[in-house]
N, C-alpha and C. Protein backbone atom coordinates (compact mmCIF):
# COMPACT_ATOMS: atom_id res chain seq x y z
N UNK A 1 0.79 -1.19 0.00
CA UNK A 1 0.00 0.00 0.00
C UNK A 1 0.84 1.26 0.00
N UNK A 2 1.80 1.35 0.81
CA UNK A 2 2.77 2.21 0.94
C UNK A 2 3.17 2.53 -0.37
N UNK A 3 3.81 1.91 -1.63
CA UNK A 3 4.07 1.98 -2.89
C UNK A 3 3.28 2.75 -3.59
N UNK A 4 1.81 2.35 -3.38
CA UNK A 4 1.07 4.01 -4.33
C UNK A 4 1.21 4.64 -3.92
N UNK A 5 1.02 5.04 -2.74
CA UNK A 5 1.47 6.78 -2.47
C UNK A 5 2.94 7.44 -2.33
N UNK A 6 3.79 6.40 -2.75
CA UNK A 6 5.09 7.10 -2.76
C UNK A 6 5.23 7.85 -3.79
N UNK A 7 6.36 9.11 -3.71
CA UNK A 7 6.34 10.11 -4.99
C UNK A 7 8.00 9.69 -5.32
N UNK A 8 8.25 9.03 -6.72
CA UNK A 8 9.50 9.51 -6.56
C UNK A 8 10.52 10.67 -6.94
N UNK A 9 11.49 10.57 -6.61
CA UNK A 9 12.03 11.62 -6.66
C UNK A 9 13.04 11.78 -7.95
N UNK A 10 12.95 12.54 -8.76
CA UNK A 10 13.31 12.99 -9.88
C UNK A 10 14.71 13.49 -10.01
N UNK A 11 15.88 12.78 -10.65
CA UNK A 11 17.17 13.15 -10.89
C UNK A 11 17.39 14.64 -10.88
N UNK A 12 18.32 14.92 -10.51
CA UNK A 12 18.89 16.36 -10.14
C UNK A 12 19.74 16.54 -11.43
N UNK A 13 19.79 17.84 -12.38
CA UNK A 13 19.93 17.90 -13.46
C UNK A 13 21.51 18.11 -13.17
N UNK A 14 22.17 17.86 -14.20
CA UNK A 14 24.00 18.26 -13.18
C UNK A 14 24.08 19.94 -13.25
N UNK A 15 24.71 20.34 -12.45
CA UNK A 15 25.04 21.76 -12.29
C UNK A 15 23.99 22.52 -11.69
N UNK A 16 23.18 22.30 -11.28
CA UNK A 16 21.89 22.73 -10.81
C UNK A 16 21.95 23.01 -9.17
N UNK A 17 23.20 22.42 -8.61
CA UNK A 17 23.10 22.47 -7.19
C UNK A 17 24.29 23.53 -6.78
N UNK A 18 24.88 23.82 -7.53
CA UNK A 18 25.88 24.95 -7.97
C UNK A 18 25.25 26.14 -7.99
N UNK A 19 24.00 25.86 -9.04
CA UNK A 19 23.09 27.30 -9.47
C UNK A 19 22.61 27.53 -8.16
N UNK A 20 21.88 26.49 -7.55
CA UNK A 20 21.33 27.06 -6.43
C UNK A 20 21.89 27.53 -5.71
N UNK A 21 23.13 27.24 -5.36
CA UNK A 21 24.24 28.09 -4.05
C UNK A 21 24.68 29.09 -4.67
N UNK A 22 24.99 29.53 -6.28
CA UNK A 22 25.29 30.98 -6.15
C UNK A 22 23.98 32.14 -5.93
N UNK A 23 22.50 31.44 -6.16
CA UNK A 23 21.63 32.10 -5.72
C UNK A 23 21.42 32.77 -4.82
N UNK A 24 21.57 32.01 -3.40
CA UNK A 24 21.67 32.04 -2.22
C UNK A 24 22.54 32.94 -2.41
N UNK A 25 23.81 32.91 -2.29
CA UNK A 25 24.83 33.94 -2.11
C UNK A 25 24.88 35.07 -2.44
N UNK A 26 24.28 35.15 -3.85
CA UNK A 26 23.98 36.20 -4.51
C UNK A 26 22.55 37.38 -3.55
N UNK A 27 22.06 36.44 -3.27
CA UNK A 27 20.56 37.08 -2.19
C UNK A 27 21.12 37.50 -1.13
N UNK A 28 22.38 36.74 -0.43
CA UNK A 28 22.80 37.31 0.85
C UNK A 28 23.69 38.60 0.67
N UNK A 29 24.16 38.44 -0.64
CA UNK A 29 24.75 39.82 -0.77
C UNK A 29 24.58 40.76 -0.96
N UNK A 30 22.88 40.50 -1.79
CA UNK A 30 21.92 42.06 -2.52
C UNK A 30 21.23 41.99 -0.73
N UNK A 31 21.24 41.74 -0.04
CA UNK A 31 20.68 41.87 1.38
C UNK A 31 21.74 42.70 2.21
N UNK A 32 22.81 42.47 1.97
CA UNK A 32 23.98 43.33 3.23
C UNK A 32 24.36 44.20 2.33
N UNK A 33 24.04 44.33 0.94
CA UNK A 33 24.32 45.86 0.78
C UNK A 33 23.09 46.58 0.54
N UNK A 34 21.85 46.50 0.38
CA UNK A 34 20.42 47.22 0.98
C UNK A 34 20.64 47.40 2.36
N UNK A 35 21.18 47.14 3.14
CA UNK A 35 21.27 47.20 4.46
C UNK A 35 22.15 48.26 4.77
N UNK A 36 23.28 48.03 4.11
CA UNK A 36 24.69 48.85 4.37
C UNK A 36 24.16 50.26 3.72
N UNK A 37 23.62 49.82 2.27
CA UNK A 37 23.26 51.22 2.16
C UNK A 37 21.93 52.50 2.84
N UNK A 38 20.78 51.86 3.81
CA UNK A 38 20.00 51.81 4.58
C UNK A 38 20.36 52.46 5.98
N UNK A 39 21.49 51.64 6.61
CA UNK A 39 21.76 52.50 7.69
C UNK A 39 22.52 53.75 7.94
N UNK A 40 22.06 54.48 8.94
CA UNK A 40 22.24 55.73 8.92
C UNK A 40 23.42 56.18 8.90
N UNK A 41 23.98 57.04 8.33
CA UNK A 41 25.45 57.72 8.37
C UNK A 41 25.64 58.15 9.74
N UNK A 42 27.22 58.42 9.78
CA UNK A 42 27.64 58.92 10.73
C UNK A 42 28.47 59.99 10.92
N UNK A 43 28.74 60.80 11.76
CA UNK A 43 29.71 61.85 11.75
C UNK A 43 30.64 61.49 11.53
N UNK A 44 31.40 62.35 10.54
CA UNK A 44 32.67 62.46 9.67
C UNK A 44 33.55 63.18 10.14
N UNK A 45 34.59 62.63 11.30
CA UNK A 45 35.49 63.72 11.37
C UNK A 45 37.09 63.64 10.81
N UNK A 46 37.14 65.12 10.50
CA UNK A 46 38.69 65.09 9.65
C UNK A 46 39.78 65.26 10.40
N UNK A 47 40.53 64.87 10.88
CA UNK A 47 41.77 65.76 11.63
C UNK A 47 42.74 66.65 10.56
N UNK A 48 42.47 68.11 10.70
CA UNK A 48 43.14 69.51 10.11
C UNK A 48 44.94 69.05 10.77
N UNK A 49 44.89 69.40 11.76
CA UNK A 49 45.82 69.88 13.01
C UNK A 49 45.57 69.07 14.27
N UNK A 50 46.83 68.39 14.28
CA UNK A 50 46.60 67.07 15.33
C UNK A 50 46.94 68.33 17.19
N UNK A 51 45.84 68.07 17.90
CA UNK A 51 45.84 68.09 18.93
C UNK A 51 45.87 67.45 20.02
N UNK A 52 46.63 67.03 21.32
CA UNK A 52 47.39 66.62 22.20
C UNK A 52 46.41 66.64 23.62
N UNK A 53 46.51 65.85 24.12
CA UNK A 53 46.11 65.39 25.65
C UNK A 53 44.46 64.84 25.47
N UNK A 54 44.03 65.13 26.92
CA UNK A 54 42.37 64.32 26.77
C UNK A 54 41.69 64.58 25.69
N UNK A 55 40.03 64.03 25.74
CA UNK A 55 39.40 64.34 24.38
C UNK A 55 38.00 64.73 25.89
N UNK A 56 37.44 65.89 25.57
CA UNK A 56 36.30 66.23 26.25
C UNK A 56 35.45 65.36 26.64
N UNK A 57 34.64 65.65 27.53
CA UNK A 57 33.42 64.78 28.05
C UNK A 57 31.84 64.95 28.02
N UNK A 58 30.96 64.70 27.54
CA UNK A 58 29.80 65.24 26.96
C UNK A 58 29.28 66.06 28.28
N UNK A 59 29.51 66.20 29.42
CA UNK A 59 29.48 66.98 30.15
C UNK A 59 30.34 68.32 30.72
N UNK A 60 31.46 68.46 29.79
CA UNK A 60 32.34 69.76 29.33
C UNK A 60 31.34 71.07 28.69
N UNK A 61 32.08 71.93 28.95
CA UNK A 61 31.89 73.27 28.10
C UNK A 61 33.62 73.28 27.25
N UNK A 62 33.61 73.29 26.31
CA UNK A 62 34.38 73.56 24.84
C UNK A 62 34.33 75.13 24.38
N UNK A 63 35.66 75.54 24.04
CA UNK A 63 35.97 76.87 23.77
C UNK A 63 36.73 76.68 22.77
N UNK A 64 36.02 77.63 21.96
CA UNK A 64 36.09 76.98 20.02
C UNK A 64 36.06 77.90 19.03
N UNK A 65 36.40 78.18 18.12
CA UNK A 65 36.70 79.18 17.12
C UNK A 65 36.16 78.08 16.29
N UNK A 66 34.86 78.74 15.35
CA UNK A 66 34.55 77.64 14.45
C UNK A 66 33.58 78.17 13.53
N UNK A 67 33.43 77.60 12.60
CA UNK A 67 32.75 78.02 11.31
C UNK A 67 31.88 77.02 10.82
N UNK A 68 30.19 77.64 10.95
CA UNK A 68 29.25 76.54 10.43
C UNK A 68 28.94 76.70 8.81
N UNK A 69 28.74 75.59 8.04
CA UNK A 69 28.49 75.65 6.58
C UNK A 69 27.20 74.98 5.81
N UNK A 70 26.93 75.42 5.36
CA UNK A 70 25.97 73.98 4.64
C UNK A 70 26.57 73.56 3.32
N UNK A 71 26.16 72.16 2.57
CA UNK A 71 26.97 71.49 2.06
C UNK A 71 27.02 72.22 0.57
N UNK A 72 26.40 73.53 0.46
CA UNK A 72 26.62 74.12 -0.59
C UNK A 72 28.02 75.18 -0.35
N UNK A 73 28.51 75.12 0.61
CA UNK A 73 29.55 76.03 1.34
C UNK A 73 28.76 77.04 1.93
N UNK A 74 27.64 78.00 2.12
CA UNK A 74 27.18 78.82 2.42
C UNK A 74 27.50 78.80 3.73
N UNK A 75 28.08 79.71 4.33
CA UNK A 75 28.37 79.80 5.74
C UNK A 75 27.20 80.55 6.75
N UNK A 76 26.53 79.61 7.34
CA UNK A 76 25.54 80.19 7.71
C UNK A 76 25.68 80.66 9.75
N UNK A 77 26.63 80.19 10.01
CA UNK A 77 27.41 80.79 11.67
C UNK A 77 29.08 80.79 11.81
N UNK A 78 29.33 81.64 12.44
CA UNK A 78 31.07 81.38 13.03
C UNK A 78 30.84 81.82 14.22
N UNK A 79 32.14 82.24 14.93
CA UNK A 79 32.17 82.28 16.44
C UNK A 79 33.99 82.42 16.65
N UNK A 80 34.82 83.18 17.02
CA UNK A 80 36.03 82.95 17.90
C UNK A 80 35.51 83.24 19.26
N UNK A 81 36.31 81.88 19.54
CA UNK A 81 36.72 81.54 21.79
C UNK A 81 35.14 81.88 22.05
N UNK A 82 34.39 80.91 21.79
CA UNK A 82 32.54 80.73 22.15
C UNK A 82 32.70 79.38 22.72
N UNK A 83 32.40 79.98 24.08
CA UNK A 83 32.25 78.71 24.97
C UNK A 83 31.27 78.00 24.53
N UNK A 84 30.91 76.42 24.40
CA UNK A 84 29.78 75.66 23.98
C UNK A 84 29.60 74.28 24.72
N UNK A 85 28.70 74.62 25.87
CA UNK A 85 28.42 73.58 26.62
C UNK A 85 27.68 72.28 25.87
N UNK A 86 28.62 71.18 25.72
CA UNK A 86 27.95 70.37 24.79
C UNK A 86 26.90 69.46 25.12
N UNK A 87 26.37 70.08 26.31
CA UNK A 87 24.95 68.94 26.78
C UNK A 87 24.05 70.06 25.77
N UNK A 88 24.09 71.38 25.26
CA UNK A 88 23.27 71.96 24.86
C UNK A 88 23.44 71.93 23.60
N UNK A 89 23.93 70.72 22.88
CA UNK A 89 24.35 71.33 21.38
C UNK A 89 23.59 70.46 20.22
N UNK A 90 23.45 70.00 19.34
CA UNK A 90 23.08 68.63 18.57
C UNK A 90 24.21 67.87 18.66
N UNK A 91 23.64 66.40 18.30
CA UNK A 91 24.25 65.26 18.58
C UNK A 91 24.93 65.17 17.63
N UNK A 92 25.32 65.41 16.52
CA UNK A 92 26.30 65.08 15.96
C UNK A 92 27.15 66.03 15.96
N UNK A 93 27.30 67.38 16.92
CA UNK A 93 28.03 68.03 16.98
C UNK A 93 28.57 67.57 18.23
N UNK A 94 28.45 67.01 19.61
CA UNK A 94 28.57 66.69 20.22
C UNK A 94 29.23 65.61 20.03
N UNK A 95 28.73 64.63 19.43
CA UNK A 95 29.20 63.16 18.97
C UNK A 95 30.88 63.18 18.16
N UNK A 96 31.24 64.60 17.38
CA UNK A 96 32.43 65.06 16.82
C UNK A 96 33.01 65.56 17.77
N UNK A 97 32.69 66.56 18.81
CA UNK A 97 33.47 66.89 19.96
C UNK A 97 34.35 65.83 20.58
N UNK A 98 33.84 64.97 20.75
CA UNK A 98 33.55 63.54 21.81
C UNK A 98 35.45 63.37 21.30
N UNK A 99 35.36 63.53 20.51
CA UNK A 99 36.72 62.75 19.69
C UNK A 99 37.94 63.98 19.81
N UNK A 100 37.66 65.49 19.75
CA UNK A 100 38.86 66.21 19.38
C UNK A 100 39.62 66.12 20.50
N UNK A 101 40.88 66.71 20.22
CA UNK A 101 41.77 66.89 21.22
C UNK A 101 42.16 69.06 21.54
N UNK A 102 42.36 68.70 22.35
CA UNK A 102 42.72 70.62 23.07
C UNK A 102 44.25 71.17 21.99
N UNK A 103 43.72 71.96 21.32
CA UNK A 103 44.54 72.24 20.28
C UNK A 103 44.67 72.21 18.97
N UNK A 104 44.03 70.98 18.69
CA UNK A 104 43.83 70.16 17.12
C UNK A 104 42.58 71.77 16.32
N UNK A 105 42.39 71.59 15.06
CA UNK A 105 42.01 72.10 14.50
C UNK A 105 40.94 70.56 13.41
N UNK A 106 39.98 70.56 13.33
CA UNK A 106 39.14 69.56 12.66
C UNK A 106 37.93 70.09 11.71
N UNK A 107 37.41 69.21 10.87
CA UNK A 107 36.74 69.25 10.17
C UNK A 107 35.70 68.19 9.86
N UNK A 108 33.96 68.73 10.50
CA UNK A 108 33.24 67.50 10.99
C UNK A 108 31.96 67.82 10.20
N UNK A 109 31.65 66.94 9.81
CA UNK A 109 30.30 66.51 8.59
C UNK A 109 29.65 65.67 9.26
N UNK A 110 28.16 66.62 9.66
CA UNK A 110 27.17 66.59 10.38
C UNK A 110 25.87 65.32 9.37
N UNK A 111 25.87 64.60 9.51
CA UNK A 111 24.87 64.36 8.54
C UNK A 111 23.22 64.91 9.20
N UNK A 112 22.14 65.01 8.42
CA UNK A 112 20.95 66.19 9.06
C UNK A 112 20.11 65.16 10.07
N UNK A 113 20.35 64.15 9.87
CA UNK A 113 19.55 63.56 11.05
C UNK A 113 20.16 63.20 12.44
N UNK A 114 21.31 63.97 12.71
CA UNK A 114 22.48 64.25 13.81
C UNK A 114 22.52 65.52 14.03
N UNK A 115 21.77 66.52 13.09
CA UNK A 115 21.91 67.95 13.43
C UNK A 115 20.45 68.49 13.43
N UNK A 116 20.01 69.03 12.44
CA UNK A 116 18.11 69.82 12.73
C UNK A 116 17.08 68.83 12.08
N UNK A 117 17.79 67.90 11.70
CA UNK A 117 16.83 66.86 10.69
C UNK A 117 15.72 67.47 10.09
N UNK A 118 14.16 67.14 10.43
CA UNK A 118 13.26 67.86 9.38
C UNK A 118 12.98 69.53 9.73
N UNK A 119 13.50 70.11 10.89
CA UNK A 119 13.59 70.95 11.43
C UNK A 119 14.41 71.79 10.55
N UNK A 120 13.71 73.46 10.22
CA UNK A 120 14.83 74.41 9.98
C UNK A 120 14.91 75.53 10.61
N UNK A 121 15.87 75.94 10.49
CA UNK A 121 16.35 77.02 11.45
C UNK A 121 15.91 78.43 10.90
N UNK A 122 15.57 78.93 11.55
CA UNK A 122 15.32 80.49 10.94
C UNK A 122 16.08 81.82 11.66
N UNK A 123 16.46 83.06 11.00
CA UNK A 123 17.36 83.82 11.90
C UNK A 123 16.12 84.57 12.50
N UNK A 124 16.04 84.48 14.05
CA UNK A 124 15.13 85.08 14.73
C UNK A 124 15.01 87.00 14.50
N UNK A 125 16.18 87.25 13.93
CA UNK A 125 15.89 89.15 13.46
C UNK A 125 14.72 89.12 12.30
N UNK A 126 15.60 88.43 11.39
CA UNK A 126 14.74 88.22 9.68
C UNK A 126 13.77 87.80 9.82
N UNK A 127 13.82 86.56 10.32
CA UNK A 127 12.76 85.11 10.21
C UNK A 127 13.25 84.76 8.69
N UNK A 128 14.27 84.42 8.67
CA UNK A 128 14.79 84.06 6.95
C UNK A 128 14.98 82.85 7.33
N UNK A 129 15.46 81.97 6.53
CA UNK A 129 15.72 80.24 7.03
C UNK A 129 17.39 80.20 6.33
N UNK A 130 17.96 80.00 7.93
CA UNK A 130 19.43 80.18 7.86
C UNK A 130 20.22 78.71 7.71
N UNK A 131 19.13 77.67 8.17
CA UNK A 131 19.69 75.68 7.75
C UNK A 131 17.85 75.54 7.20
N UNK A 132 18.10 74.92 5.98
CA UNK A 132 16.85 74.11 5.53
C UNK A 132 16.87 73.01 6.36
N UNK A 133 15.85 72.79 6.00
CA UNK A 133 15.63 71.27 6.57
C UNK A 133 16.15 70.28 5.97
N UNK A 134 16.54 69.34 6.77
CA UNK A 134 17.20 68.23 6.27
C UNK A 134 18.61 68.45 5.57
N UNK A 135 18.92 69.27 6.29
CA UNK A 135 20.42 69.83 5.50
C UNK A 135 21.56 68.99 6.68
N UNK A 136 23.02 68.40 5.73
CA UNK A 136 23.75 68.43 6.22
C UNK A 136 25.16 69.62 6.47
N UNK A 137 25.42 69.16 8.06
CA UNK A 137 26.19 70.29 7.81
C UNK A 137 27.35 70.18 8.36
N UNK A 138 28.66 71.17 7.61
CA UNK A 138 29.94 71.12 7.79
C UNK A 138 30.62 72.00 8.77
N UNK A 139 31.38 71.62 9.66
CA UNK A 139 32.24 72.48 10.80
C UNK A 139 33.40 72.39 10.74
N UNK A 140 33.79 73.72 10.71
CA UNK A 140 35.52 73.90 10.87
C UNK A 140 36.00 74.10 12.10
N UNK A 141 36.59 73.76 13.10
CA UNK A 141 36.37 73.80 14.49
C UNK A 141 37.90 73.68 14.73
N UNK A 142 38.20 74.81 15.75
CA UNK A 142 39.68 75.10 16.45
C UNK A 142 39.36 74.26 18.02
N UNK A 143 39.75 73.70 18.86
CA UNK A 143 39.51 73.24 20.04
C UNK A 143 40.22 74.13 20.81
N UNK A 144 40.11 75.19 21.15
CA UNK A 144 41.41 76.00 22.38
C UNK A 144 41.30 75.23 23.36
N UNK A 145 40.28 74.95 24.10
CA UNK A 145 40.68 74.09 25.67
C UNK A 145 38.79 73.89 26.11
N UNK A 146 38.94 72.98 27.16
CA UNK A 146 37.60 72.28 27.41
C UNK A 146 37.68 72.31 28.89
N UNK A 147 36.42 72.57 29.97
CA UNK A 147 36.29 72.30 31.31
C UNK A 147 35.26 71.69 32.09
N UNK A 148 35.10 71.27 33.00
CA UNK A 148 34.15 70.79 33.30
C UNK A 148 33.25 71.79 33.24
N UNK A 149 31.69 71.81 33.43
CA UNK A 149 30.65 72.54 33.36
C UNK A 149 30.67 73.42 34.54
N UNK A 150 30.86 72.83 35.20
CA UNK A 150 30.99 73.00 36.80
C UNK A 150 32.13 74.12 37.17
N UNK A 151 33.15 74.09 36.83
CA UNK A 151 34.34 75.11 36.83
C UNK A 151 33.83 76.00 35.92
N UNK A 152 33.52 75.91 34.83
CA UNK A 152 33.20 77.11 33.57
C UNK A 152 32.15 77.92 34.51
N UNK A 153 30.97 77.16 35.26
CA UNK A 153 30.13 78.21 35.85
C UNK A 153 30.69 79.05 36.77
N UNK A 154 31.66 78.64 37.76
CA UNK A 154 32.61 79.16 38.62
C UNK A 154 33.15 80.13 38.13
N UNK A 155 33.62 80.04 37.19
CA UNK A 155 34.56 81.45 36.63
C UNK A 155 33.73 82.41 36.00
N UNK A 156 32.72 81.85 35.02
CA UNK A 156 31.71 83.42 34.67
C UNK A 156 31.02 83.88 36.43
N UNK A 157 30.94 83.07 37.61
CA UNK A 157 30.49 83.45 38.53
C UNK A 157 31.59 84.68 38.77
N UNK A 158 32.96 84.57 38.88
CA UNK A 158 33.88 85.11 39.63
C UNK A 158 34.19 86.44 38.72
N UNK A 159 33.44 86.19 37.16
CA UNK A 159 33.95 87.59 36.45
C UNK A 159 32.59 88.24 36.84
N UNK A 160 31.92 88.08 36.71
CA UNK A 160 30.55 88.68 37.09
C UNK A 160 31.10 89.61 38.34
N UNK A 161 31.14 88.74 39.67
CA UNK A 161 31.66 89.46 40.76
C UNK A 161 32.84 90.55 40.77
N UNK A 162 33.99 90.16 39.60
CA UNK A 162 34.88 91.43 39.50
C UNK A 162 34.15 92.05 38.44
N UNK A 163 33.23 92.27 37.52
CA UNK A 163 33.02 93.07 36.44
C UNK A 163 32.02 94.14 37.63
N UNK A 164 30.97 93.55 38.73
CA UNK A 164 30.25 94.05 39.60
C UNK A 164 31.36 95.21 40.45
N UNK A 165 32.47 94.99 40.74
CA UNK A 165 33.36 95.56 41.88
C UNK A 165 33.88 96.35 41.39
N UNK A 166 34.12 96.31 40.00
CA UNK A 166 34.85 97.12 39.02
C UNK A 166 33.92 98.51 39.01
N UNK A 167 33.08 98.21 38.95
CA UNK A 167 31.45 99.09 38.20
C UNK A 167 31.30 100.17 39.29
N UNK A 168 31.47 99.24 40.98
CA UNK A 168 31.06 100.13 42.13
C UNK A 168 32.09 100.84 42.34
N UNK A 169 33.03 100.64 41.88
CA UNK A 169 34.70 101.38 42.55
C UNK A 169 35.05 102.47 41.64
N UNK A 170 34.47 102.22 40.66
CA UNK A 170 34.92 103.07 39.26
C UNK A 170 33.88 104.32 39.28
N UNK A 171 32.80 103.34 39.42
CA UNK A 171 31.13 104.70 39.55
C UNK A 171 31.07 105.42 40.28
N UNK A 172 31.62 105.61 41.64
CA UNK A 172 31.67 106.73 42.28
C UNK A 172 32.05 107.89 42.56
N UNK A 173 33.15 108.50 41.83
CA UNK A 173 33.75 109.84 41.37
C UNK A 173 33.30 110.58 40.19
N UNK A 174 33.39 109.85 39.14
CA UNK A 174 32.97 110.82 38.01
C UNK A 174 33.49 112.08 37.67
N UNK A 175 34.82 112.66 38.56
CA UNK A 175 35.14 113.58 38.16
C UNK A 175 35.72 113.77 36.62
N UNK A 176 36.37 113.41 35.79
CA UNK A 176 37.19 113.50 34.72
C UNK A 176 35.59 114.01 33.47
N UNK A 177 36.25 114.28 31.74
CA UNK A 177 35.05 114.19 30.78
C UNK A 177 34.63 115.54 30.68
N UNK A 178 34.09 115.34 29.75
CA UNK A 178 33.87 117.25 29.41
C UNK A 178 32.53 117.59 30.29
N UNK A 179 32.25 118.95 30.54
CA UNK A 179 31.13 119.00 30.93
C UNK A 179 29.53 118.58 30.42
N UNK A 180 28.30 118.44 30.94
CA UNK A 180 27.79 118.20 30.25
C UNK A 180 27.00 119.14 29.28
N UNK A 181 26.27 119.07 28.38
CA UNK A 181 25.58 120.65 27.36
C UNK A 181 25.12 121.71 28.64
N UNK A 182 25.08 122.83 28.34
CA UNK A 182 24.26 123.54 29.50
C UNK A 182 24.78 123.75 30.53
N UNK A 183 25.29 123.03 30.69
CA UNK A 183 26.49 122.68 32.25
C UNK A 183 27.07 124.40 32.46
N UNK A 184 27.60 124.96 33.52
CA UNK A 184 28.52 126.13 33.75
C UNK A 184 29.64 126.07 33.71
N UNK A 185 30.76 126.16 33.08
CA UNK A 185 32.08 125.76 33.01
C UNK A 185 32.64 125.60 34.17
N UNK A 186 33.65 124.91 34.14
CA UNK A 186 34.38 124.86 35.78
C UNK A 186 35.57 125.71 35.81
């Protein structure tokens, strides 16, 4: 009984088991490069000017001479010695910090979903749109030196207090300066 319902099985043509494994292979490979090309980019950083000792801590403030671009070159921010606390910054500007050294001079390519992604920026005087959306963007970045957050607040505390002492010590004479209009000569 077993005999009728058996199916048999039909010779394998030669070369056919070959075809099938470069198939396979061929599928695993159109698969890891849809993939490769799929996942998200990452920050690009260049080293300009090699800089020396630690590399900051995402809880630093960074003091930076630097120049923002979009990928048409349009320079749309700069800044010399602008402190930039990098808990307040975008992540792929942060994520490029992460790496410089105190001194180095670099060059870091933001891709837009690490910087304003569908978000654009507008200049709050104009209301003009200073990053489109979805723009990537390029930084030229000097590293002068980096501190904890904690010390950086300390010291604008301590200039504050001498810019205050300065103000009261200085403001109280007023003798020197021409008179004022109207005034009676002295």
């Amino acid at each position: 009984m077993t005999e009728i319902t058996r199916v048999p099985l039909q010779p394998i043509a030669r070369g056919s088991l070959t075809k099938l494994w470069l198939g396979v292979i061929a599928a695993v490979l159109l698969g890891a490069g849809i993939a490769w090309a799929a996942a998200p980019k990452g920050v690009e950083l260049t080293e300009m000017t090699a800089g020396t000792g630690a590399n900051p801590t995402a809880e630093d403030v960074i003091l930076v001479n630097y120049k923002g671009m979009l990928a048409d070159g349009t320079v749309f921010d700069q800044g010399q010695g602008v402190p930039l606390p990098l808990q307040g910054m975008i992540p792929g500007f942060t994520e490029g910090a992460l790496k410089m050294q105190k001194g180095g001079r670099y060059r870091m390519v933001i891709p837009a979903d690490k910087a304003y992604g569908a978000e654009e920026k507008r200049n709050p005087m104009t209301n003009q749109v200073v990053i489109p959306a979805n723009s990537d963007l390029t930084f030229e970045v000097d590293l002068i030196d980096f501190m904890p957050a904690a010390a950086f607040e300390q010291r604008m505390q301590a200039m504050q207090q001498m810019m205050q002492q300065q103000q009261q010590s200085g403001g109280g004479g007023g003798g020197g300066g021409a008179p004022a209009p109207g005034a009676p000569p002295r």
